[in-house]
Protein backbone atom coordinates (compact mmCIF):
# COMPACT_ATOMS: atom_id res chain seq x y z
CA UNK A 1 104.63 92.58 114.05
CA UNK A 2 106.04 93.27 110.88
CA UNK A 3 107.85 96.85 110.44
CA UNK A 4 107.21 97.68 106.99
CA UNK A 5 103.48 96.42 106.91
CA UNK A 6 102.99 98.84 110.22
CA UNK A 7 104.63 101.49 108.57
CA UNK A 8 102.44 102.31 105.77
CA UNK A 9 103.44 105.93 104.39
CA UNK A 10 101.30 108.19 103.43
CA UNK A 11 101.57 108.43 99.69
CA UNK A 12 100.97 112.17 98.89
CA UNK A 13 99.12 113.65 96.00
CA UNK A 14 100.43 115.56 92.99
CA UNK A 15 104.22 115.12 93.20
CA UNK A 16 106.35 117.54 92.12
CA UNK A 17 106.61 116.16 88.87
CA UNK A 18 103.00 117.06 88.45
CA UNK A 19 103.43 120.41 89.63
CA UNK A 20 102.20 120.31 92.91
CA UNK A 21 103.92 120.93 96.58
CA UNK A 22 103.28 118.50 99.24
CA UNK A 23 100.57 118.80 101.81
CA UNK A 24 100.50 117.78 105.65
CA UNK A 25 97.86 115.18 106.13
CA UNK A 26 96.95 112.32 108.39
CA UNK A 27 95.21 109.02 107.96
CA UNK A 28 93.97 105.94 110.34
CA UNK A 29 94.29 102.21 109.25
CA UNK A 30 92.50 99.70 110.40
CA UNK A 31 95.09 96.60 110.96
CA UNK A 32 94.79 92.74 111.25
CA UNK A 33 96.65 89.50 111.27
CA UNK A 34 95.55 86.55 109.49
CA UNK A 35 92.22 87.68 109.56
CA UNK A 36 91.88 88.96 113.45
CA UNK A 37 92.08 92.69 114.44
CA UNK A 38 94.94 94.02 115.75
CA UNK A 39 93.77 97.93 116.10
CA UNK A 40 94.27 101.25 114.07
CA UNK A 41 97.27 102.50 112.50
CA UNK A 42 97.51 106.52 112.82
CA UNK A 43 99.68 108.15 110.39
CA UNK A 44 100.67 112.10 109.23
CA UNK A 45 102.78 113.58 107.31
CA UNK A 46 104.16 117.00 108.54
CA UNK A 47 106.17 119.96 107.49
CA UNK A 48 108.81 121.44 109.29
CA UNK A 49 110.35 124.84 110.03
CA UNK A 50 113.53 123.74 108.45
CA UNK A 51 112.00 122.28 104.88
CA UNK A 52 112.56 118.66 106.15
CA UNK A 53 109.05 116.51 106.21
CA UNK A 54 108.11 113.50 109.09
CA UNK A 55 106.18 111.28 108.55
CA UNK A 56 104.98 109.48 111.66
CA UNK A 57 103.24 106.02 112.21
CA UNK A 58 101.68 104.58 115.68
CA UNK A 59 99.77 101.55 116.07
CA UNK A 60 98.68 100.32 119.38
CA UNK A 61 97.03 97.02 119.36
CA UNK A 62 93.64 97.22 121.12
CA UNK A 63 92.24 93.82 120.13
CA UNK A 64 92.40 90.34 121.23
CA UNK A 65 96.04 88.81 121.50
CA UNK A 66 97.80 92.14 120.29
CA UNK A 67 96.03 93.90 123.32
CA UNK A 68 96.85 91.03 125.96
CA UNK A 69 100.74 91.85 125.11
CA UNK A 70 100.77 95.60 125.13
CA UNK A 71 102.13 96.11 121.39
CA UNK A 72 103.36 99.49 120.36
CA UNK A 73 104.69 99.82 117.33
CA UNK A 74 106.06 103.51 116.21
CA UNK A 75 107.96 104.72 113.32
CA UNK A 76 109.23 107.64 111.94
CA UNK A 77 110.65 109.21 108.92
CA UNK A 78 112.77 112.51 107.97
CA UNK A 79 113.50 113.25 104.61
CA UNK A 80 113.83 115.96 101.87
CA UNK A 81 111.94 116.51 98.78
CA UNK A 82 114.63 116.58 96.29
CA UNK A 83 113.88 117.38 92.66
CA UNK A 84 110.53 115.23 92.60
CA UNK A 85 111.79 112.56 95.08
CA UNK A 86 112.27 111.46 98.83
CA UNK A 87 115.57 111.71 99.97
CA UNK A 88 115.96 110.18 103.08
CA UNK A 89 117.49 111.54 106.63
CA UNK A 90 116.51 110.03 109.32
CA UNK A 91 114.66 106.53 110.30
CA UNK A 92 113.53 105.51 113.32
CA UNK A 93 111.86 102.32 114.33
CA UNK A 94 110.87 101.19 118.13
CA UNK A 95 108.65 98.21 118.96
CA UNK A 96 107.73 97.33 122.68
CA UNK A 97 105.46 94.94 124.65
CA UNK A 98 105.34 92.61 127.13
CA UNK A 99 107.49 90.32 125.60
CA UNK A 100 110.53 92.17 123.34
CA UNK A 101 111.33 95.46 122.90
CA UNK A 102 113.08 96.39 119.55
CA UNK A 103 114.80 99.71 118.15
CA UNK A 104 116.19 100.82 114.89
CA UNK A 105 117.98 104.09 114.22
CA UNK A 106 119.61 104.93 110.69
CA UNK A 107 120.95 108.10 109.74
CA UNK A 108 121.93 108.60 105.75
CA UNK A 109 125.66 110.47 104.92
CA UNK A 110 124.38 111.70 101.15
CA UNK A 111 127.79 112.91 100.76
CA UNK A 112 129.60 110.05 102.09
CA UNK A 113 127.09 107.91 100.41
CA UNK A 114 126.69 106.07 103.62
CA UNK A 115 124.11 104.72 106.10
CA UNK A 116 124.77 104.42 109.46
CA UNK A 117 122.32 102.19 111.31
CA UNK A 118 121.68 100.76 114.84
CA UNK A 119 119.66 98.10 116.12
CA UNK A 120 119.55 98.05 119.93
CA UNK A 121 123.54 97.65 120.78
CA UNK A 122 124.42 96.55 117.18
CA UNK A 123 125.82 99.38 114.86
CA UNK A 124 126.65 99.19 110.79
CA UNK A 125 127.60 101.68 108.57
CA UNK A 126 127.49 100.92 105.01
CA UNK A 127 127.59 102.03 101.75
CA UNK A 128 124.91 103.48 100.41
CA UNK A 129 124.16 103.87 96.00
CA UNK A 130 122.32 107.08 94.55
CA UNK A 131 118.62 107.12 95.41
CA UNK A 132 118.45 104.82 98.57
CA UNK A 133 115.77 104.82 100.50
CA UNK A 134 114.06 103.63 104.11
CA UNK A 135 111.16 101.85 104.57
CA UNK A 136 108.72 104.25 105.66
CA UNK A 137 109.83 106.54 102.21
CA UNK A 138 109.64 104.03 100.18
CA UNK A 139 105.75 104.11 100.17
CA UNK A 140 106.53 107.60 97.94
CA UNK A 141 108.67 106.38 95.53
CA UNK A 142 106.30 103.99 95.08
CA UNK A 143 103.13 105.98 94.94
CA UNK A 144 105.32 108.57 92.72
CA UNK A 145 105.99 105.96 90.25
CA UNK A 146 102.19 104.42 90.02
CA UNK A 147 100.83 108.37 89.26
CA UNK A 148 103.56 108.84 86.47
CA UNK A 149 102.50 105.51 85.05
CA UNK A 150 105.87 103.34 85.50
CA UNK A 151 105.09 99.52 85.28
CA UNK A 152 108.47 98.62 86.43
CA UNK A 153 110.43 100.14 90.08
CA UNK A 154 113.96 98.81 91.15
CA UNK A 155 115.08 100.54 94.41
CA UNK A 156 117.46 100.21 97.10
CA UNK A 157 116.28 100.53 100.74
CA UNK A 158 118.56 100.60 103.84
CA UNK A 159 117.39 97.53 106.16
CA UNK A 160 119.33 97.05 109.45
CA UNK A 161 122.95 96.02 108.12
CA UNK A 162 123.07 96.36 104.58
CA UNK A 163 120.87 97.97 100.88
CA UNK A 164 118.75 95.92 99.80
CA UNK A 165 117.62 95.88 95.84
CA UNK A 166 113.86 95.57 96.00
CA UNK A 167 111.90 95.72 92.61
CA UNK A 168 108.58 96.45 91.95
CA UNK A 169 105.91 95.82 89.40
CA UNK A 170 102.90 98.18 88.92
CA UNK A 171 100.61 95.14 87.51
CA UNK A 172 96.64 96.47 87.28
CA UNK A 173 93.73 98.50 88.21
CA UNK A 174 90.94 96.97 90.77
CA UNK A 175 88.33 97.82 92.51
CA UNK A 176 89.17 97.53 96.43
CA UNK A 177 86.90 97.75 99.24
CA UNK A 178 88.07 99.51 102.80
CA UNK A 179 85.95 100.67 105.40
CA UNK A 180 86.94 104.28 104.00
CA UNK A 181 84.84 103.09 100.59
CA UNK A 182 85.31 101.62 97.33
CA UNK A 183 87.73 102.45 95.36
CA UNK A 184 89.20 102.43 91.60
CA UNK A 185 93.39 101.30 92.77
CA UNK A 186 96.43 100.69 91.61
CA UNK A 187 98.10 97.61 92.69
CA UNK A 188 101.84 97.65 92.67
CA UNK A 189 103.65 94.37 93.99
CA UNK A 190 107.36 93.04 95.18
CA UNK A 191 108.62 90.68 92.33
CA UNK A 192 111.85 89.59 93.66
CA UNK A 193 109.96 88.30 96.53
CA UNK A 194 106.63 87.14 95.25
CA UNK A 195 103.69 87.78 97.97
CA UNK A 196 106.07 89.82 100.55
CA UNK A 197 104.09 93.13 99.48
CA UNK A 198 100.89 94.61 97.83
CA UNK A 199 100.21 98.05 97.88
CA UNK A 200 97.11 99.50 96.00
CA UNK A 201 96.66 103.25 95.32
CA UNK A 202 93.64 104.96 94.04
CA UNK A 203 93.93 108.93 92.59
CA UNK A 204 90.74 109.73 93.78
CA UNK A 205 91.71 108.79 97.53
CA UNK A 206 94.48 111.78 96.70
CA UNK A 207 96.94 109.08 96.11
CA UNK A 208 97.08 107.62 99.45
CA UNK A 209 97.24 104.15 99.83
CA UNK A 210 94.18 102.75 100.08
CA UNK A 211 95.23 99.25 100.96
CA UNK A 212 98.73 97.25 102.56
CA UNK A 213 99.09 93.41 102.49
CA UNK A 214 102.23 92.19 103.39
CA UNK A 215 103.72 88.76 104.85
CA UNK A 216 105.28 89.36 108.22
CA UNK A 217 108.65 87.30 109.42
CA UNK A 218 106.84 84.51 110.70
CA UNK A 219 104.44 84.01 107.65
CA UNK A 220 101.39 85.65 108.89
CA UNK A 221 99.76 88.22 106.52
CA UNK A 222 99.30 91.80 108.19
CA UNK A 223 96.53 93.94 106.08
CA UNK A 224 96.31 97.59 106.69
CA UNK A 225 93.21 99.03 104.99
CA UNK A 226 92.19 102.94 105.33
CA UNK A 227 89.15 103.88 107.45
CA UNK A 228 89.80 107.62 107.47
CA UNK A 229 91.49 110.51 106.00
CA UNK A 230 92.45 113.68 107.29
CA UNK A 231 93.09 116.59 104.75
């Protein structure tokens, strides 16, 4: 299953650039694949004693083929909000089931400027330019960016061996339609790879995402789509 369609961040309301202090919150996702349910996505966003935030993700698949081979899919995020942004920690990434087990682990140097990353036995460490980011904080930079009206994101995110430059277009408003309701979003899309990800946000969902599509590794589309919100 793919890792940054399961780990859909939580998107928080009111950045600090509006003023505002982060919240702790939760969320569930309903998930499928090509159509076919996979389960629920559980997700919160926590503060902790030292001024560090996690934000945690845990599907289980509890439907049809997903169920037969026992997927568990958990990820986790540490990071600091530093002056209106995400800066990240700590990532974490572990997949198991019947078939393959998986495991990422990345730690980020800010003063080296480095990453250092390992994925099952394989280790990197690499360099790491001003403003990187993991997948699972990503989903703030780009909520932050969609509430302070930016049609255009370029950002790099620390993947298993190396940064990768994404970019990002915040294209229109639409109406979208989850089990959680209907709701006035804002769709931002991946432009330097057409189709890999849609995210749509909608203010009066308190800027959580309110919808995920995204095309997995082996070309199957994963949709994540909120069913409930915990304030």
């Amino acid at each position: 299953m793919n890792r940054s369609a399961l780990f859909l961040a939580l998107a928080v309301a009111a950045f600090a650039a509006h003023g505002a202090d982060l919240k702790p919150m939760g969320a569930v996702y309903t998930v499928t694949r090509d159509g076919s349910a996979i389960g629920d996505s559980n997700f919160s966003l926590k503060h902790n004693p030292d001024g560090t935030w996690t934000l945690t993700s845990e599907t289980r698949g509890t439907s049809g083929k997903a169920r037969l081979l026992g997927i568990d899919v958990r990820e986790e995020a540490v990071f600091r909000w530093n002056n209106g942004k995400p800066q990240s920690l700590v990532y974490d990434y572990r997949q198991s089931s019947l078939i393959k087990s998986r495991t990422r682990h990345i730690e980020f140097d800010a003063a080296a400027q480095q990453a250092h990353s390992q994925e099952n036995k394989d280790r990197f460490t690499y360099a790491t330019p001003p403003g990187t980011t993991d997948r699972g904080t990503l989903q703030l930079l780009l909520a932050a960016a969609a509430v302070d009206g930016e049609r255009e994101i370029s950002v790099p995110v620390a993947i298993r061996d190396r940064v990768e430059q994404q970019h990002y277009a915040v294209t229109k408003n639409e109406t979208i339609r989850v089990p959680a309701g209907s709701f006035s979003a804002t769709r931002v899309e991946r432009t330097d790879n057409p189709g890999k990800a849609i995210n749509w946000y909608a203010p009066n969902a308190g800027v959580l995402p309110v919808k995920v599509q995204q095309i997995s590794g082996d070309g199957s589309t994963v949709v994540l789509e909120l069913k409930q919100r915990n304030l």
